[in-house]
PDB file of N, CA and C in Angstrom:
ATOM      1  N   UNK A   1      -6.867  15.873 -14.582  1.00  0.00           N
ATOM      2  CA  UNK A   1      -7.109  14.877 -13.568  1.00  0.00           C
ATOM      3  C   UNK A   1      -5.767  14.409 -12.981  1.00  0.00           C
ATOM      4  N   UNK A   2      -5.937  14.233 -11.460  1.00  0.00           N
ATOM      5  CA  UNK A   2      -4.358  14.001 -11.275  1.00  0.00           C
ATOM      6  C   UNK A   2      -4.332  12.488 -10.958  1.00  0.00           C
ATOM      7  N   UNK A   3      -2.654  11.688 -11.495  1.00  0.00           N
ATOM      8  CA  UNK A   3      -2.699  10.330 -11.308  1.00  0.00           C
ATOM      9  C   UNK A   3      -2.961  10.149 -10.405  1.00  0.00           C
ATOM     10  N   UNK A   4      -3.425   8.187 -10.166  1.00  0.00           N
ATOM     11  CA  UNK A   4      -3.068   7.643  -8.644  1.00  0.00           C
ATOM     12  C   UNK A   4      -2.063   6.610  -8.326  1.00  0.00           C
ATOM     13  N   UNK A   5      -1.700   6.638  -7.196  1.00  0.00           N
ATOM     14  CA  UNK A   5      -0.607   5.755  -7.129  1.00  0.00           C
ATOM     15  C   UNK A   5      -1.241   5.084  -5.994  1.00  0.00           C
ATOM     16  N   UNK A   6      -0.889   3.875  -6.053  1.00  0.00           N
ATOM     17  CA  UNK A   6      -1.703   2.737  -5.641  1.00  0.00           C
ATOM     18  C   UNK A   6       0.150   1.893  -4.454  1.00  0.00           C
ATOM     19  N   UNK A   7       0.030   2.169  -3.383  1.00  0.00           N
ATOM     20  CA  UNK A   7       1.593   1.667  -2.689  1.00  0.00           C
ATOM     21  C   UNK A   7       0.636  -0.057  -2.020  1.00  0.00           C
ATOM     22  N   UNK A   8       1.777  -0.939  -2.558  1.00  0.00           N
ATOM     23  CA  UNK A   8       1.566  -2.367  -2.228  1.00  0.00           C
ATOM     24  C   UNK A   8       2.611  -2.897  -1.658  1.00  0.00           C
ATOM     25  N   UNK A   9       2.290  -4.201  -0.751  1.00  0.00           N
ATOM     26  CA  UNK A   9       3.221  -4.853  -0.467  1.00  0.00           C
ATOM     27  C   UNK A   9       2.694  -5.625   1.081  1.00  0.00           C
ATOM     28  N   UNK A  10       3.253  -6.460   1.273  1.00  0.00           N
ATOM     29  CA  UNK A  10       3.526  -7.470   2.453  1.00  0.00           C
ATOM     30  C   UNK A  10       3.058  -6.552   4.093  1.00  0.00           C
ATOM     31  N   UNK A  11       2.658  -7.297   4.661  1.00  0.00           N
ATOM     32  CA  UNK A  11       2.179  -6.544   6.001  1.00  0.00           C
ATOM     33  C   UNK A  11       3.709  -6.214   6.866  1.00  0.00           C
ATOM     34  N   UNK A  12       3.126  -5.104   6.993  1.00  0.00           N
ATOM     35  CA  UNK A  12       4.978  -4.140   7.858  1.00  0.00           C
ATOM     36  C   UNK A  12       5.913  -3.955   6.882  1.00  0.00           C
ATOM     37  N   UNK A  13       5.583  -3.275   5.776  1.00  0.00           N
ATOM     38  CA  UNK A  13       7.249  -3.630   5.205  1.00  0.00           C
ATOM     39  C   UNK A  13       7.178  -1.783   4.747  1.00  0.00           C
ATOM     40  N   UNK A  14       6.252  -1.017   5.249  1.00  0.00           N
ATOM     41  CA  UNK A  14       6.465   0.763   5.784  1.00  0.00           C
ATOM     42  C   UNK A  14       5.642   1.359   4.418  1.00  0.00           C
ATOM     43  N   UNK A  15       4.510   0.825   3.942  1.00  0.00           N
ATOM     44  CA  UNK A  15       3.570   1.163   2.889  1.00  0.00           C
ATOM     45  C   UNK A  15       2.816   2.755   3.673  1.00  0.00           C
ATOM     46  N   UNK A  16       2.892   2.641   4.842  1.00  0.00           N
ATOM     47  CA  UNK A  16       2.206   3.543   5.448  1.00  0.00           C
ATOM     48  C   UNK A  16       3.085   4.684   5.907  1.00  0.00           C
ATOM     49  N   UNK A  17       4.212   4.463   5.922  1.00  0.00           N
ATOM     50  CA  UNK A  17       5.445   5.698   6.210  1.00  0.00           C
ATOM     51  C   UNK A  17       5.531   6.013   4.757  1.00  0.00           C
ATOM     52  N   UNK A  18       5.684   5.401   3.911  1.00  0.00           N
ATOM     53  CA  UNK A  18       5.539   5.897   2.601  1.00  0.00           C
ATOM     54  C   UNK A  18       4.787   6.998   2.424  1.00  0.00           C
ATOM     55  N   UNK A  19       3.137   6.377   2.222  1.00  0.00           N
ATOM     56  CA  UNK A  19       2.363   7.426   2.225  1.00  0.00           C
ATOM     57  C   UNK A  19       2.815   9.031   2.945  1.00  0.00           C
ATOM     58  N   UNK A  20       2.440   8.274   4.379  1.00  0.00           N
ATOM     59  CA  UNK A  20       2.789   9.913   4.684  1.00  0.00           C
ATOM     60  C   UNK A  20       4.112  11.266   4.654  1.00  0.00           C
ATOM     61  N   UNK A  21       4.813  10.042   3.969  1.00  0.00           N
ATOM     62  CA  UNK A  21       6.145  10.738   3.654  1.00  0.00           C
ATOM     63  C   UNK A  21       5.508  11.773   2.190  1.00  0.00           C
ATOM     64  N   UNK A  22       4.835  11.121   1.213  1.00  0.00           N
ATOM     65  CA  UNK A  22       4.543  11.423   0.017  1.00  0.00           C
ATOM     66  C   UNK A  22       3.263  12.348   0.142  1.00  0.00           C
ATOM     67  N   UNK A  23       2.565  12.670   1.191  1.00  0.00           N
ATOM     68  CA  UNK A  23       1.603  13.301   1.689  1.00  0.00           C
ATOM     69  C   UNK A  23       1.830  14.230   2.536  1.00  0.00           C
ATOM     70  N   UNK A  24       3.091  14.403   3.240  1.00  0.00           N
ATOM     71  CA  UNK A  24       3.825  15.222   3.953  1.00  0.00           C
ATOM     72  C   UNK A  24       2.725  15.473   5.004  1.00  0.00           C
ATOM     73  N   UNK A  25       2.167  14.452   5.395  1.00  0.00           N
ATOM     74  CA  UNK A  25       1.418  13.855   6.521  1.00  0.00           C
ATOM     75  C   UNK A  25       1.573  13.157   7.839  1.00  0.00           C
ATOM     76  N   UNK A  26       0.608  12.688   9.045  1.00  0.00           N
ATOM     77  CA  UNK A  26       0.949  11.658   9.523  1.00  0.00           C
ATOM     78  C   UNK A  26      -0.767  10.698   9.572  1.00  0.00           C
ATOM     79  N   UNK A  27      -1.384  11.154   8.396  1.00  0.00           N
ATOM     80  CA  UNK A  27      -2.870  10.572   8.214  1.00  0.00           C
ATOM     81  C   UNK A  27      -2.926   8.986   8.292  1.00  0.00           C
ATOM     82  N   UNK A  28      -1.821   8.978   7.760  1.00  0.00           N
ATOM     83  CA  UNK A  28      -1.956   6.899   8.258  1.00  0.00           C
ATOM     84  C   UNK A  28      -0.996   6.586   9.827  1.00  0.00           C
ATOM     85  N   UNK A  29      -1.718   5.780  10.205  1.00  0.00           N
ATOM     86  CA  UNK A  29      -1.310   5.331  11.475  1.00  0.00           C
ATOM     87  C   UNK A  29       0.098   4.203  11.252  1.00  0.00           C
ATOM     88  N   UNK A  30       0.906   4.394  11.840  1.00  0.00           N
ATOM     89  CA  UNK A  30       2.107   3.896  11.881  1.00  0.00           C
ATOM     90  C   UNK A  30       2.778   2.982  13.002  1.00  0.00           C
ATOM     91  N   UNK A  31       2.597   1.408  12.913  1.00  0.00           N
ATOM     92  CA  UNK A  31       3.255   1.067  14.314  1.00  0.00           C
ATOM     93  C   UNK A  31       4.181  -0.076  13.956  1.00  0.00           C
ATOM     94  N   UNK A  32       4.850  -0.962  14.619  1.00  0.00           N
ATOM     95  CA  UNK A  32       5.191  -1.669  14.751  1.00  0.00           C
ATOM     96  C   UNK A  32       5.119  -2.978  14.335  1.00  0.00           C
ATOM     97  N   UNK A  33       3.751  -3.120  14.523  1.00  0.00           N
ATOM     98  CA  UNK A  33       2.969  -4.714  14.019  1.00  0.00           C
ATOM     99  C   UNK A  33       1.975  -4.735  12.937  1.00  0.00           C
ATOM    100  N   UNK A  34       2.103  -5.902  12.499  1.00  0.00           N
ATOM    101  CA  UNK A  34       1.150  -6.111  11.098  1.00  0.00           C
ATOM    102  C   UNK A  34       0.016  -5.920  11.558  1.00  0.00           C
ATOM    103  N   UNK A  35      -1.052  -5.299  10.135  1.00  0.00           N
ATOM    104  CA  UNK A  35      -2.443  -5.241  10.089  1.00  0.00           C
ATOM    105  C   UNK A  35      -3.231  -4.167  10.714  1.00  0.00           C
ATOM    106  N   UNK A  36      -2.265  -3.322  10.565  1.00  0.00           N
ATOM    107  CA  UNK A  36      -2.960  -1.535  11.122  1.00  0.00           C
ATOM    108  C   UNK A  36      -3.903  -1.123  10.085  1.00  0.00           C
ATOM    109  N   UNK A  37      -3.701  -1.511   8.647  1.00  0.00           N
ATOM    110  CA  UNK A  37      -4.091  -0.784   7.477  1.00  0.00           C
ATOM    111  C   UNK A  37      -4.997  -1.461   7.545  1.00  0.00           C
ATOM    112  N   UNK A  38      -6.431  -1.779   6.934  1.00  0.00           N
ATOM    113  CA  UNK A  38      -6.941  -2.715   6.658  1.00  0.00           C
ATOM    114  C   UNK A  38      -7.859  -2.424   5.712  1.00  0.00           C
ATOM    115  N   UNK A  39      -7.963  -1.175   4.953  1.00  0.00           N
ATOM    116  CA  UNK A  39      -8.724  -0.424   3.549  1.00  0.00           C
ATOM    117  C   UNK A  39      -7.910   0.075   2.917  1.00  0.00           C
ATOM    118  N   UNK A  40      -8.633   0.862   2.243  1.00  0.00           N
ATOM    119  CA  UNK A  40      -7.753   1.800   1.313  1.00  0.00           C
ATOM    120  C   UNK A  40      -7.618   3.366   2.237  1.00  0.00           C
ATOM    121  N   UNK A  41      -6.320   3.674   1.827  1.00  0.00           N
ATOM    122  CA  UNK A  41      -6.564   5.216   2.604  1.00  0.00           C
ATOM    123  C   UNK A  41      -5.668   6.256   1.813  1.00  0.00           C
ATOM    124  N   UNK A  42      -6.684   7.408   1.640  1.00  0.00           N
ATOM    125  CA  UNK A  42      -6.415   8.076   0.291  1.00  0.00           C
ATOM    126  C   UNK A  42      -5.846   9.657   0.757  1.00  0.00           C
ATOM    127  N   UNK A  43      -4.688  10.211   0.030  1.00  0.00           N
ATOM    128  CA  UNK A  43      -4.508  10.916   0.408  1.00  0.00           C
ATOM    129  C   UNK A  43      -3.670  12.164  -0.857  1.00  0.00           C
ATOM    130  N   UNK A  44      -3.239  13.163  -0.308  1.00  0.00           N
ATOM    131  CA  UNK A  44      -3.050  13.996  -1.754  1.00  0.00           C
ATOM    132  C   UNK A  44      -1.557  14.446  -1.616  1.00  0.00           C
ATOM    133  N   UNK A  45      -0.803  14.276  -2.727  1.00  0.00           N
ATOM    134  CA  UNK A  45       0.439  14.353  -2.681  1.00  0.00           C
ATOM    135  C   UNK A  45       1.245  15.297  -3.731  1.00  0.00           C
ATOM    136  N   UNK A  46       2.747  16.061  -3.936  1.00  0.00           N
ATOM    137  CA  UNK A  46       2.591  16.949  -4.697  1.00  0.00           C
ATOM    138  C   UNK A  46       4.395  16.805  -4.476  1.00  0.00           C
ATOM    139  N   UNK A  47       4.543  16.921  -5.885  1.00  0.00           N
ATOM    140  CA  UNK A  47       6.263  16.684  -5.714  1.00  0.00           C
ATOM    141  C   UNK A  47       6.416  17.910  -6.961  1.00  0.00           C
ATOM    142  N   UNK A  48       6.881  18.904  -6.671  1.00  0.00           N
ATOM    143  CA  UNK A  48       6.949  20.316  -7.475  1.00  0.00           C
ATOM    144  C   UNK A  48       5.761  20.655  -7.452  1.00  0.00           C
ATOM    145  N   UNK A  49       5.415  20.248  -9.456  1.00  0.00           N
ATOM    146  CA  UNK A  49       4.345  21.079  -9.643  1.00  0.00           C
ATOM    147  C   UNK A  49       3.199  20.140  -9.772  1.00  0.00           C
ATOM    148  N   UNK A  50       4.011  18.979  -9.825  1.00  0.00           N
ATOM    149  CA  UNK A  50       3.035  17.586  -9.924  1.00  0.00           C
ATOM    150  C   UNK A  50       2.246  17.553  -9.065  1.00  0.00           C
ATOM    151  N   UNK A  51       0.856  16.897  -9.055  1.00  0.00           N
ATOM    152  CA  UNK A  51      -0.156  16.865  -8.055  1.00  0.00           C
ATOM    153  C   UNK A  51      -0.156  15.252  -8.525  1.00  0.00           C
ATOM    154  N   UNK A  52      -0.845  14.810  -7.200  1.00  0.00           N
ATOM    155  CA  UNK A  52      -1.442  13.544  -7.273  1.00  0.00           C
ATOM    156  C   UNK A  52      -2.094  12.915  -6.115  1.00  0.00           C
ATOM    157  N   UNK A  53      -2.368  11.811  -6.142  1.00  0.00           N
ATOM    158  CA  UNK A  53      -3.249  11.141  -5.190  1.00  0.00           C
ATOM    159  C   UNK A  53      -2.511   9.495  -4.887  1.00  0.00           C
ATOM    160  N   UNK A  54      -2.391   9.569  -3.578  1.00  0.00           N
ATOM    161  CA  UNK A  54      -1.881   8.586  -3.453  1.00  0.00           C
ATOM    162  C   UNK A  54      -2.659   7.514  -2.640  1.00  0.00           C
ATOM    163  N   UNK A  55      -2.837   6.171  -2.844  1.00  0.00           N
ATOM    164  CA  UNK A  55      -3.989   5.061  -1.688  1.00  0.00           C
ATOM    165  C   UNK A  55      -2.285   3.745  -0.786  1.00  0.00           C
ATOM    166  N   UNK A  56      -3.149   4.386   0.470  1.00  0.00           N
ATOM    167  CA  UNK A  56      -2.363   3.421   1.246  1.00  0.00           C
ATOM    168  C   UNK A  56      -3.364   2.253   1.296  1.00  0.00           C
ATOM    169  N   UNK A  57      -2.713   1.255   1.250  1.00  0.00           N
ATOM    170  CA  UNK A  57      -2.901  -0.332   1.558  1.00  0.00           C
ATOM    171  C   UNK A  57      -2.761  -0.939   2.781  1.00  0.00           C
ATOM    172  N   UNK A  58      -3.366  -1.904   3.508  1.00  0.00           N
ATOM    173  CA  UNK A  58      -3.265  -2.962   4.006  1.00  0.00           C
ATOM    174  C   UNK A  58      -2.091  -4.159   3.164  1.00  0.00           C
ATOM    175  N   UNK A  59      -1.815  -5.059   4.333  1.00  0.00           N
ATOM    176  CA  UNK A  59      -0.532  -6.204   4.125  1.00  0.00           C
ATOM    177  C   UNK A  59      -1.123  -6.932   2.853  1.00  0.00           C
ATOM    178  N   UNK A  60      -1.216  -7.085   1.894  1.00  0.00           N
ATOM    179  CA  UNK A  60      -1.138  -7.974   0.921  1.00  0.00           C
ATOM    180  C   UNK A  60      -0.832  -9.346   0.877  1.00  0.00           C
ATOM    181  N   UNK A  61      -1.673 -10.180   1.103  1.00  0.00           N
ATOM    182  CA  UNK A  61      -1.564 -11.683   1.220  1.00  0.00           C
ATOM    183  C   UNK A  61      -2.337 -12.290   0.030  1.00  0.00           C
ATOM    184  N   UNK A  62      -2.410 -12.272  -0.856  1.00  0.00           N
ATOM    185  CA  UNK A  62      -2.959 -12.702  -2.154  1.00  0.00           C
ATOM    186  C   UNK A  62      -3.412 -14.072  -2.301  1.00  0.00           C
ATOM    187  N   UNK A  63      -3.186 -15.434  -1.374  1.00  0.00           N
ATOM    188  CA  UNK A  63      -3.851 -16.218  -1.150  1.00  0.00           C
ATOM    189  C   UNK A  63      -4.787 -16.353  -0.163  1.00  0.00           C
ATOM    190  N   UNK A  64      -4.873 -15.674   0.320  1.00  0.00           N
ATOM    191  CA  UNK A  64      -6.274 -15.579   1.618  1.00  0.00           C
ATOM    192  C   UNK A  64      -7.676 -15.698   1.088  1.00  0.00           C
ATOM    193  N   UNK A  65      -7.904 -16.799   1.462  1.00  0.00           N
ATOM    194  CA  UNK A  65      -9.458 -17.010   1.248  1.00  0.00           C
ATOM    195  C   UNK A  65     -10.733 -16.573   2.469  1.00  0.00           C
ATOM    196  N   UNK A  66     -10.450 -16.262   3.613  1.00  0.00           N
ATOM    197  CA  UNK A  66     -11.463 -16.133   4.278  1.00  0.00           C
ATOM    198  C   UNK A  66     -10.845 -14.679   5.571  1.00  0.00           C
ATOM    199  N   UNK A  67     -12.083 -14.396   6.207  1.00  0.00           N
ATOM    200  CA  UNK A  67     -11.724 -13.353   7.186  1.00  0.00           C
ATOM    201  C   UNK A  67     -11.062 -11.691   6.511  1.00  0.00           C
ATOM    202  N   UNK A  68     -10.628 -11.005   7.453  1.00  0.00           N
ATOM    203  CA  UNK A  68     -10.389  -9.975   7.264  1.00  0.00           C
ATOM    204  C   UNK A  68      -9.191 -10.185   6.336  1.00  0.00           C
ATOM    205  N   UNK A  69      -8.091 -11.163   6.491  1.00  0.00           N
ATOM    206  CA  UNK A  69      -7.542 -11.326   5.337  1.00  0.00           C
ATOM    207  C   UNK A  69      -7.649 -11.070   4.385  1.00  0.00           C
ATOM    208  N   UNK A  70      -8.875 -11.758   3.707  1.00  0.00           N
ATOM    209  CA  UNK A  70      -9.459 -11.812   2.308  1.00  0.00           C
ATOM    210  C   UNK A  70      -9.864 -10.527   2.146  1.00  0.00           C
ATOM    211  N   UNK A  71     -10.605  -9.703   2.971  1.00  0.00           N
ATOM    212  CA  UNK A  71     -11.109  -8.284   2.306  1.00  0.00           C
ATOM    213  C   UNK A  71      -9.841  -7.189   2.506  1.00  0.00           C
ATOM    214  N   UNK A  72      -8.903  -7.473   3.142  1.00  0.00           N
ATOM    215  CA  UNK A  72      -7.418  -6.570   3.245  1.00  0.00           C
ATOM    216  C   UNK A  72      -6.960  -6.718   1.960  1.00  0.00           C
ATOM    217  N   UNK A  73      -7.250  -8.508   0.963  1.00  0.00           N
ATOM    218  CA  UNK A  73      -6.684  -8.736  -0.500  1.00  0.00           C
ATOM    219  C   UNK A  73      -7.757  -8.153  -1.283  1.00  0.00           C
ATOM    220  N   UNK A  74      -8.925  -7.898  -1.137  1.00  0.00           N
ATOM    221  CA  UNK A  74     -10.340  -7.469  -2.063  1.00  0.00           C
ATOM    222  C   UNK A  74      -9.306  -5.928  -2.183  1.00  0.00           C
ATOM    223  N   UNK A  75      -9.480  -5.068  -0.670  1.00  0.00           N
ATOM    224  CA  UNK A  75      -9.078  -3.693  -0.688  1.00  0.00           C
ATOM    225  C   UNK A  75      -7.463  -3.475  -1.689  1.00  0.00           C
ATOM    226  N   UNK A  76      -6.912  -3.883  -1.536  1.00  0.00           N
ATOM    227  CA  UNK A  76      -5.455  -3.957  -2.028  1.00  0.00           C
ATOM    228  C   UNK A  76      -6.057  -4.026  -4.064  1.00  0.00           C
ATOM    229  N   UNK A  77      -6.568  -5.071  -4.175  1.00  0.00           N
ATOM    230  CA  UNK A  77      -6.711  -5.297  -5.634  1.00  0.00           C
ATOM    231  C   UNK A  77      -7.463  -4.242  -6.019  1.00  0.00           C
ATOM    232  N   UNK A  78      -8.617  -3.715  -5.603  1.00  0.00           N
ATOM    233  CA  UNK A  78      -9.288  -2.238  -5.493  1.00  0.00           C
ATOM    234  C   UNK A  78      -8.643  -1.004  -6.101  1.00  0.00           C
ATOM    235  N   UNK A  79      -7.826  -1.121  -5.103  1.00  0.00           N
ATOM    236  CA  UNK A  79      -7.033   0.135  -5.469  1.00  0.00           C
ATOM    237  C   UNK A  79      -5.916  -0.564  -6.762  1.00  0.00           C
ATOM    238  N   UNK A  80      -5.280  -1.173  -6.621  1.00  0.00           N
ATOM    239  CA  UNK A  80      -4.359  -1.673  -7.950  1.00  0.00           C
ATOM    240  C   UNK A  80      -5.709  -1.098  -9.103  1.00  0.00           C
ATOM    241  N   UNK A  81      -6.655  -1.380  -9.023  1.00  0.00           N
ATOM    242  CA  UNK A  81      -7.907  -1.115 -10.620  1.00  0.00           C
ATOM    243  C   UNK A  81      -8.004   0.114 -10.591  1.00  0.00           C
ATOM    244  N   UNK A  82      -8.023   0.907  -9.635  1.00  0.00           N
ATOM    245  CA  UNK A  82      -7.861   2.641  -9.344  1.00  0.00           C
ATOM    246  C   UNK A  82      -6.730   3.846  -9.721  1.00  0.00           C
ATOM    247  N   UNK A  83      -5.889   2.550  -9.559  1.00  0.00           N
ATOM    248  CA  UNK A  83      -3.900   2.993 -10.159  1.00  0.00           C
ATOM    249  C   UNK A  83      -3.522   3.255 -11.694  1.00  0.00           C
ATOM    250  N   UNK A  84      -3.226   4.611 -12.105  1.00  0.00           N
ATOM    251  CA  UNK A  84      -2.319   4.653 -12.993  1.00  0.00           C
ATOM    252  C   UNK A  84      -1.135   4.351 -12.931  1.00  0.00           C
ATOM    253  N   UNK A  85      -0.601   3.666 -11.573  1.00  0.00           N
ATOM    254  CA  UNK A  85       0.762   3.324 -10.812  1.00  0.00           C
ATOM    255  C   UNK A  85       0.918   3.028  -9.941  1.00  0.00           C
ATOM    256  N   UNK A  86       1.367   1.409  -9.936  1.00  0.00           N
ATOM    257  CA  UNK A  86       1.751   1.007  -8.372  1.00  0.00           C
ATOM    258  C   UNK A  86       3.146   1.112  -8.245  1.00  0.00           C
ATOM    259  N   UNK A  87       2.936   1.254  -6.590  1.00  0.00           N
ATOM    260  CA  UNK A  87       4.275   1.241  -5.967  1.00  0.00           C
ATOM    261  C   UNK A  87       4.557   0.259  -4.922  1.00  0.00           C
ATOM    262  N   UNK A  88       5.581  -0.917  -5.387  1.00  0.00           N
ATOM    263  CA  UNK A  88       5.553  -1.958  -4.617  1.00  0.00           C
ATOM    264  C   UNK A  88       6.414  -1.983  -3.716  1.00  0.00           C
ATOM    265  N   UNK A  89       6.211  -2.153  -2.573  1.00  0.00           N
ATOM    266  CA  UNK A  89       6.968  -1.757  -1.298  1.00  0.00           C
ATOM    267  C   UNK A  89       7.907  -2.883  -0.667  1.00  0.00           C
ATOM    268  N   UNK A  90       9.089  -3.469  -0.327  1.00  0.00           N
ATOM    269  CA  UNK A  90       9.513  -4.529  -0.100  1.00  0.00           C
ATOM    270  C   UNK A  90      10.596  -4.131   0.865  1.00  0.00           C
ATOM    271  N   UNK A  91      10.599  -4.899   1.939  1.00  0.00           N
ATOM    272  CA  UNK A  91      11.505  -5.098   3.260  1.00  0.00           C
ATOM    273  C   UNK A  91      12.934  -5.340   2.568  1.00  0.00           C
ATOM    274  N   UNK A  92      13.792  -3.856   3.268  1.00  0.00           N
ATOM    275  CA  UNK A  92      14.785  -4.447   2.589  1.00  0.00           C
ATOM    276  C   UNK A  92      16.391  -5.307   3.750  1.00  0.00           C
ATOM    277  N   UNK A  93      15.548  -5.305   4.617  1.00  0.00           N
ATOM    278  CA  UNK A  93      16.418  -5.997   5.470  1.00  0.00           C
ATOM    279  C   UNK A  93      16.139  -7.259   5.630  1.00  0.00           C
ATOM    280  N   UNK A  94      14.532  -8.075   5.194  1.00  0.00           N
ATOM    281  CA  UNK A  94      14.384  -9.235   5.002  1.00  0.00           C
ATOM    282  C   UNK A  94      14.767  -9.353   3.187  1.00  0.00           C
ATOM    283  N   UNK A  95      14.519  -8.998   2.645  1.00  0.00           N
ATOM    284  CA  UNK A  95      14.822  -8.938   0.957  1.00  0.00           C
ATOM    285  C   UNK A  95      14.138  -9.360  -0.022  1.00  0.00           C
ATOM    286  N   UNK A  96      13.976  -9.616  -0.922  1.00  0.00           N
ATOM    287  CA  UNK A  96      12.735 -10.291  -1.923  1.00  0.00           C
ATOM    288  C   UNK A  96      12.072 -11.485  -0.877  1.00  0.00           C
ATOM    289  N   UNK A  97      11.101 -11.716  -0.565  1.00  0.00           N
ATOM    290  CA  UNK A  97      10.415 -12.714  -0.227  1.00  0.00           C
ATOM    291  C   UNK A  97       9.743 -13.456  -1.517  1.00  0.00           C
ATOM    292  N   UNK A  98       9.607 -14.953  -0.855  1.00  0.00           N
ATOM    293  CA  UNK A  98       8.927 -15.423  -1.971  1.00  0.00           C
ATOM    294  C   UNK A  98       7.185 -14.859  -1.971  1.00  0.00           C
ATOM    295  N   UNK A  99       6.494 -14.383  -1.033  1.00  0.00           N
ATOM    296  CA  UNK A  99       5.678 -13.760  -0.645  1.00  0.00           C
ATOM    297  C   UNK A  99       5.471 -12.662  -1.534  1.00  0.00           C
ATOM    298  N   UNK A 100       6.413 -11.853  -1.564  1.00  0.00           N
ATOM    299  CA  UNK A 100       6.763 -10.756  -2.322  1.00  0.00           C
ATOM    300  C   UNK A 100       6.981 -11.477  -4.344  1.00  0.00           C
ATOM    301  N   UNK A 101       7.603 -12.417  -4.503  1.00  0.00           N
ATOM    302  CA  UNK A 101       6.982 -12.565  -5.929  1.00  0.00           C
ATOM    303  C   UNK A 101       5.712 -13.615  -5.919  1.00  0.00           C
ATOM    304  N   UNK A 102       5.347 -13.972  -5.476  1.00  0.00           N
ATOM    305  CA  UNK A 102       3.511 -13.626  -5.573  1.00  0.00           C
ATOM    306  C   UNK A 102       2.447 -12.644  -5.630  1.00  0.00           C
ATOM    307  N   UNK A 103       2.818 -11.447  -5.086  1.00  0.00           N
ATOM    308  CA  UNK A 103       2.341 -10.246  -4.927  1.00  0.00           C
ATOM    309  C   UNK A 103       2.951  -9.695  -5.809  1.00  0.00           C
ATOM    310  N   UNK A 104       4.090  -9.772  -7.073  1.00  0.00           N
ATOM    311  CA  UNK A 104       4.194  -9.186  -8.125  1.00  0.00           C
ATOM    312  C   UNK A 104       3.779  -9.844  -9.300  1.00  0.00           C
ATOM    313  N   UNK A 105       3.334 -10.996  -9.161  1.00  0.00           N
ATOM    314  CA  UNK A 105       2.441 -11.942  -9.830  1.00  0.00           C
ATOM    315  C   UNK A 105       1.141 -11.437  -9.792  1.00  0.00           C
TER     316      UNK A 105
END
């Protein structure tokens, strides 16, 4: 069975260039502004001989109680329960956010 890797993090901070970097893809849509992602989006990845499966995420806001918000945080935690491994994604030209240790909380 091959692992999954589960990529998290803050809305825009390139969870989705990830993927398709690691998928040697362009299956996730890629732009500019927050909230392109808004499920899980699954895709298959292979570094040698390793196989695996990787789920792109939506922005991670972990206090959101209502709206598409809240099911962008349902989808995100989803896949974290699906993960033999997350990969937490963080802006490195803005830098740790406090945002960002909540979401490693």
């Amino acid at each position: 069975m091959k692992p999954v890797l589960a990529i998290v993090g803050r809305p825009n901070v390139g969870k989705s260039t990830l993927f398709n970097r690691m998928t040697k893809s362009r299956d996730a849509i890629v732009a500019d502004f927050a909230g392109l992602t808004r499920d899980r989006h699954y895709g298959d990845g292979r570094l040698g001989e390793h196989e695996f499966i990787v789920i792109d995420t939506g922005g991670f806001e972990p206090d959101s109680t209502t709206g598409i918000v809240k099911e962008m945080a349902r989808q995100t935690r989803q896949a974290v329960a699906e993960a033999d491994a997350v990969i937490f994604v963080v802006d490195v030209r803005a830098g740790v956010t406090g945002q960002d240790h909540d979401i490693a909380r």
